[in-house]
Protein backbone atom coordinates (compact mmCIF):
# COMPACT_ATOMS: atom_id res chain seq x y z
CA UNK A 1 52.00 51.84 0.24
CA UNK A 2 48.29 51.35 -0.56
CA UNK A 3 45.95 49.55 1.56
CA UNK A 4 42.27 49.83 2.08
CA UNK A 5 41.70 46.92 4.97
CA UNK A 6 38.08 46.47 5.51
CA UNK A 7 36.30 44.76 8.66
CA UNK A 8 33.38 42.84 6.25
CA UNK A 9 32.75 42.74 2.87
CA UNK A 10 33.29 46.82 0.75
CA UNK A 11 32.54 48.88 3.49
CA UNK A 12 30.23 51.85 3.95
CA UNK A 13 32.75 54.17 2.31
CA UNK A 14 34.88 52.71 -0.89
CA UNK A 15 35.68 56.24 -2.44
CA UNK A 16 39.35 55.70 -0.60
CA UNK A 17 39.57 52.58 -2.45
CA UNK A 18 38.52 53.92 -5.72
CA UNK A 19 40.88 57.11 -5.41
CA UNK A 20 44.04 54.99 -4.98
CA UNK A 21 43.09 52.22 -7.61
CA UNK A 22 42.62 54.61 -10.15
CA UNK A 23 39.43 54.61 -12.82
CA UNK A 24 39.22 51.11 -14.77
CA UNK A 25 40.98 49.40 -12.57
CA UNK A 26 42.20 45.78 -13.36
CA UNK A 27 41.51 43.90 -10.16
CA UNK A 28 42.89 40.39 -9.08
CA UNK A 29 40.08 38.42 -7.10
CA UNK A 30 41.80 36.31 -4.48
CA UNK A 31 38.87 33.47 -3.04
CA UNK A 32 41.77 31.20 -1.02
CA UNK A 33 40.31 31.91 2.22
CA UNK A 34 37.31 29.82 1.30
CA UNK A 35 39.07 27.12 -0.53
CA UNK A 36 38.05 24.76 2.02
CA UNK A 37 34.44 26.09 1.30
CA UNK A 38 33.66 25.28 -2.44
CA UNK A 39 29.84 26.78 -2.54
CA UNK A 40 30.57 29.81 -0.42
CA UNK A 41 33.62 30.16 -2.75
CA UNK A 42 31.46 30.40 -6.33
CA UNK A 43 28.94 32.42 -4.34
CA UNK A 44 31.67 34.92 -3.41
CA UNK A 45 33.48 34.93 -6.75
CA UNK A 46 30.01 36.04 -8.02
CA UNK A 47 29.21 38.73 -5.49
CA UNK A 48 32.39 40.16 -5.42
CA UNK A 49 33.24 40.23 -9.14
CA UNK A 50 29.72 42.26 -9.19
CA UNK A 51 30.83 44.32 -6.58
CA UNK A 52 33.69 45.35 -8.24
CA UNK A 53 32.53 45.67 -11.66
CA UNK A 54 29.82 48.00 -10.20
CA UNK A 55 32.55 50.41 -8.88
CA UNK A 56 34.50 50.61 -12.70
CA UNK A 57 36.86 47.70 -12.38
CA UNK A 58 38.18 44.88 -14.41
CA UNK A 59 37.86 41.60 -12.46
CA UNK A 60 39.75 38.34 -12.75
CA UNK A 61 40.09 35.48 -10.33
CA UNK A 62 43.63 34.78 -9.50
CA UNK A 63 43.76 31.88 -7.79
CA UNK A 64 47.00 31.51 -5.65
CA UNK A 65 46.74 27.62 -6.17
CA UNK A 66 47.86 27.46 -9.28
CA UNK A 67 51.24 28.92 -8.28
CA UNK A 68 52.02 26.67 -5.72
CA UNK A 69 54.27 24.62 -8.35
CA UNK A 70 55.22 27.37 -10.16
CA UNK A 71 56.00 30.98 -7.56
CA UNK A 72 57.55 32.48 -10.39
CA UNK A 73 54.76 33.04 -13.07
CA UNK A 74 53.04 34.68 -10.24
CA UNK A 75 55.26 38.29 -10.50
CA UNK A 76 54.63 37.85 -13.94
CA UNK A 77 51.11 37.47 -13.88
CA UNK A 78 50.56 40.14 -11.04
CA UNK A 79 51.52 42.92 -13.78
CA UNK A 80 48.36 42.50 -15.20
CA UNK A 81 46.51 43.68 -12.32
CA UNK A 82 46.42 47.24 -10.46
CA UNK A 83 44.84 45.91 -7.42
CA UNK A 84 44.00 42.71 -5.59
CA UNK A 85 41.09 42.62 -4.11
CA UNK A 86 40.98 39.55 -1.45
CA UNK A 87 38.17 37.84 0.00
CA UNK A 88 37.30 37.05 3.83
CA UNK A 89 36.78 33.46 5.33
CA UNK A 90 39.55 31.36 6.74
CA UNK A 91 42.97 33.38 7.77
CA UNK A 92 45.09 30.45 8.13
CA UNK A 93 44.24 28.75 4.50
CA UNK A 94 45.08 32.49 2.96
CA UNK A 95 47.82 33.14 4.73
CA UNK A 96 49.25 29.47 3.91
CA UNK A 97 48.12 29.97 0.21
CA UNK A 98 50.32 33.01 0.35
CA UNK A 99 52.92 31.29 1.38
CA UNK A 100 53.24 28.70 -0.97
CA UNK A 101 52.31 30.68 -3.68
CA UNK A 102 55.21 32.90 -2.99
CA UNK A 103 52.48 36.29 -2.47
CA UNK A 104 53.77 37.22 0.69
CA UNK A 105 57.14 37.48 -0.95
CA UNK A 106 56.36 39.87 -3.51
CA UNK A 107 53.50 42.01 -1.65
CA UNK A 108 55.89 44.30 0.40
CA UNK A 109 58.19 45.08 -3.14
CA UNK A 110 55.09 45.88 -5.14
CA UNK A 111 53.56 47.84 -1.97
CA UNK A 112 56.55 49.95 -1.76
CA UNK A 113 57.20 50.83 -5.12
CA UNK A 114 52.95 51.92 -5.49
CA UNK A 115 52.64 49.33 -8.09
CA UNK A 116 49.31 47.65 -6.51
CA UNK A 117 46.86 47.96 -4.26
CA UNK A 118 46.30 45.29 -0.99
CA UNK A 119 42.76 45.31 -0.11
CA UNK A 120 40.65 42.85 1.08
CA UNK A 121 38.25 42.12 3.95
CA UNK A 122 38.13 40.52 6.77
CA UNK A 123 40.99 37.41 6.94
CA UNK A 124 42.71 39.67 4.15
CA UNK A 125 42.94 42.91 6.44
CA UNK A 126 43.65 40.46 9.96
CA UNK A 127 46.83 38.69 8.19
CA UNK A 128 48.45 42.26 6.98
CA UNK A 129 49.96 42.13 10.68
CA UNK A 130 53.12 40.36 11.57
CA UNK A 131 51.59 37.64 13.81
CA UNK A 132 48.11 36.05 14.08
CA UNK A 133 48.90 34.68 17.65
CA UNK A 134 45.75 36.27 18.70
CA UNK A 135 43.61 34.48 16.25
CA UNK A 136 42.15 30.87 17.16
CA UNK A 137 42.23 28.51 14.69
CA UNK A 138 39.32 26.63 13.92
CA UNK A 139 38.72 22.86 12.83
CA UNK A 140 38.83 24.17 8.83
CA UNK A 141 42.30 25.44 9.50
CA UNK A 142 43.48 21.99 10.13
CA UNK A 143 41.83 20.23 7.59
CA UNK A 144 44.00 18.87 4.96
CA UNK A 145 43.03 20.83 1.39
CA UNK A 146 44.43 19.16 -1.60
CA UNK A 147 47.99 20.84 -2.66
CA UNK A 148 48.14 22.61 0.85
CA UNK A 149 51.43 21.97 3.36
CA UNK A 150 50.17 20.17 6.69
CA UNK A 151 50.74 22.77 9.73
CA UNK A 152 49.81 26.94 10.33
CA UNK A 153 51.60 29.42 9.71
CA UNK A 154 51.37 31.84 12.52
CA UNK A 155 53.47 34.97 11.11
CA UNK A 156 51.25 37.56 9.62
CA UNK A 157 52.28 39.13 6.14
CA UNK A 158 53.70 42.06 8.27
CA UNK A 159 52.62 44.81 5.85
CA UNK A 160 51.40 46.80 9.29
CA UNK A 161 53.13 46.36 12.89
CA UNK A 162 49.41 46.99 14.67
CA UNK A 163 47.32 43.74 15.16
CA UNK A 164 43.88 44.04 12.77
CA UNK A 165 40.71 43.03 14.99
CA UNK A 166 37.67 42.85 12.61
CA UNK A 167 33.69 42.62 13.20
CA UNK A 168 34.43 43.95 17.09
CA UNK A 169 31.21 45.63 18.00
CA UNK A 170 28.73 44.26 15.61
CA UNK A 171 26.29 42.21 14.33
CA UNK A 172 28.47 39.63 12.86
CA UNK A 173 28.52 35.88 14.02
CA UNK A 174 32.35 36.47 14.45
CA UNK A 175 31.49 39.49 17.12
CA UNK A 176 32.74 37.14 20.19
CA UNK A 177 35.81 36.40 19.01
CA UNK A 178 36.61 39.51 17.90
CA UNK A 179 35.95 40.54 21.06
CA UNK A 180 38.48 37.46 22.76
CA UNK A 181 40.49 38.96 20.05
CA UNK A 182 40.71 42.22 21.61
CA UNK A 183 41.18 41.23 24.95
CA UNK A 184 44.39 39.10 24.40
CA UNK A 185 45.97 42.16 22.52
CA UNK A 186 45.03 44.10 25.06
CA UNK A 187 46.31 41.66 27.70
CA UNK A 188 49.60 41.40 26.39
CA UNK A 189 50.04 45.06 25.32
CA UNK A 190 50.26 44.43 21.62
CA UNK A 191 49.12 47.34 19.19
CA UNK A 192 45.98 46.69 17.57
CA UNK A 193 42.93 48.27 15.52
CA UNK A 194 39.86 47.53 16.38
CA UNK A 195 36.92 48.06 13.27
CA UNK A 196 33.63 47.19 13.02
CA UNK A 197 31.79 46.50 9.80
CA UNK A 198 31.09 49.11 7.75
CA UNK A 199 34.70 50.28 8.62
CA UNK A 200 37.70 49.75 6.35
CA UNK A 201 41.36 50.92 7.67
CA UNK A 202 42.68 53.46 4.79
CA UNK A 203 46.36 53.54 4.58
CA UNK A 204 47.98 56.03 1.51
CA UNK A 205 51.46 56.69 1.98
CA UNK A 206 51.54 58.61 5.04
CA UNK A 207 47.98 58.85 4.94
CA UNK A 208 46.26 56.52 7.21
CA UNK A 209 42.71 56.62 8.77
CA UNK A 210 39.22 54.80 9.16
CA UNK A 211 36.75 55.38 6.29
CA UNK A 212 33.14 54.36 6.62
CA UNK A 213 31.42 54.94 10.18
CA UNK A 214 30.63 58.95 10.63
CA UNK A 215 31.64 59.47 13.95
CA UNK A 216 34.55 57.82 14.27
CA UNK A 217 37.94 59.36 15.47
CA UNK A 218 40.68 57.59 13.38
């Protein structure tokens, strides 16, 4: 399994995400986090396709809605692609796009057999646990998106058992509830990570540790 989970945006250190994607990587861009969010969306697609390019990969925008009808083009299309690279915004939209895309179904089968890489920021690394219980919802994740199913979804894609708490510690306009975040984890005993920006959780095989902050002890 291959994951490179980061708190916001690349990180401060990508060279783990390089190494396990390989040189000339072809990359999937996943934006359904923001679909409720058109502008931020194109302005995102942008940035991030830039990002990417600028580190040796091919980029394409695979957008999980236009499986919804049609779950099993997706493993088709997803052999085109080494890597998916998924963008932050709203955890319940991706994790429901997942869902009725039929993503979540394929993810731990291509994870296991090392045929892509899961990496993301953000709502991408928080929904890699098995439950988002800890996570509260805001008035987007109710809205009703054209194509979407009515209702949340609160398990997590349960690629990792520990809970994912992102921007804790830093100057991000998410930093309180990351922080609420932590505290009902800790309240109720339930494993968790805790990474701050800059910071991307590195998982290769049995390889797993934080990349991107100097003096941290993974």
């Amino acid at each position: 399994m291959k994951l490179y989970l980061s708190s916001f945006l690349l990180g401060n250190d990508p060279a783990p995400l390089i190494r396990m994607a390989g040189n000339n990587a072809r990359c999937a861009l996943i934006l359904n986090a923001l679909d409720n969010a058109p502008e931020a969306r194109e302005q995102f697609r942008s940035s991030q396709t830039t990002v990417m390019s600028k580190l040796g990969f091919s980029v394409k925008e695979l957008d999980l809605r236009s499986y919804f009808t049609s779950k099993d083009q997706l493993a088709s299309d997803l052999r085109a692609f080494d890597m998916l690279w998924v963008n932050g915004g709203n955890a319940f939209i991706l994790r429901k796009a997942m869902r009725q895309s039929g993503l979540d179904m394929l993810l731990p089968t291509l994870l296991a057999q090392k045929r892509i890489v899961y990496a993301g920021f953000s709502a991408a690394a928080v929904i890699a646990s098995s439950d988002l219980r800890g996570l509260t919802p805001s008035a987007a994740s109710y809205e009703a998106l054209s194509g979407y199913n009515d209702g949340l979804i609160w398990e997590g894609l349960q690629i990792i058992s520990a809970a994912i708490v992102v921007h804790y510690d830093s100057d991000h306009p998410g930093r309180d509830q990351a922080a609420d975040e932590a505290r009902y984890y800790q309240q109720n005993n339930i494993p968790h990570r805790l990474l701050r920006d800059g910071e991307a959780l590195v998982i290769d095989g049995s390889s797993e540790f934080v990349a991107g902050w100097p003096d941290r002890v993974s």
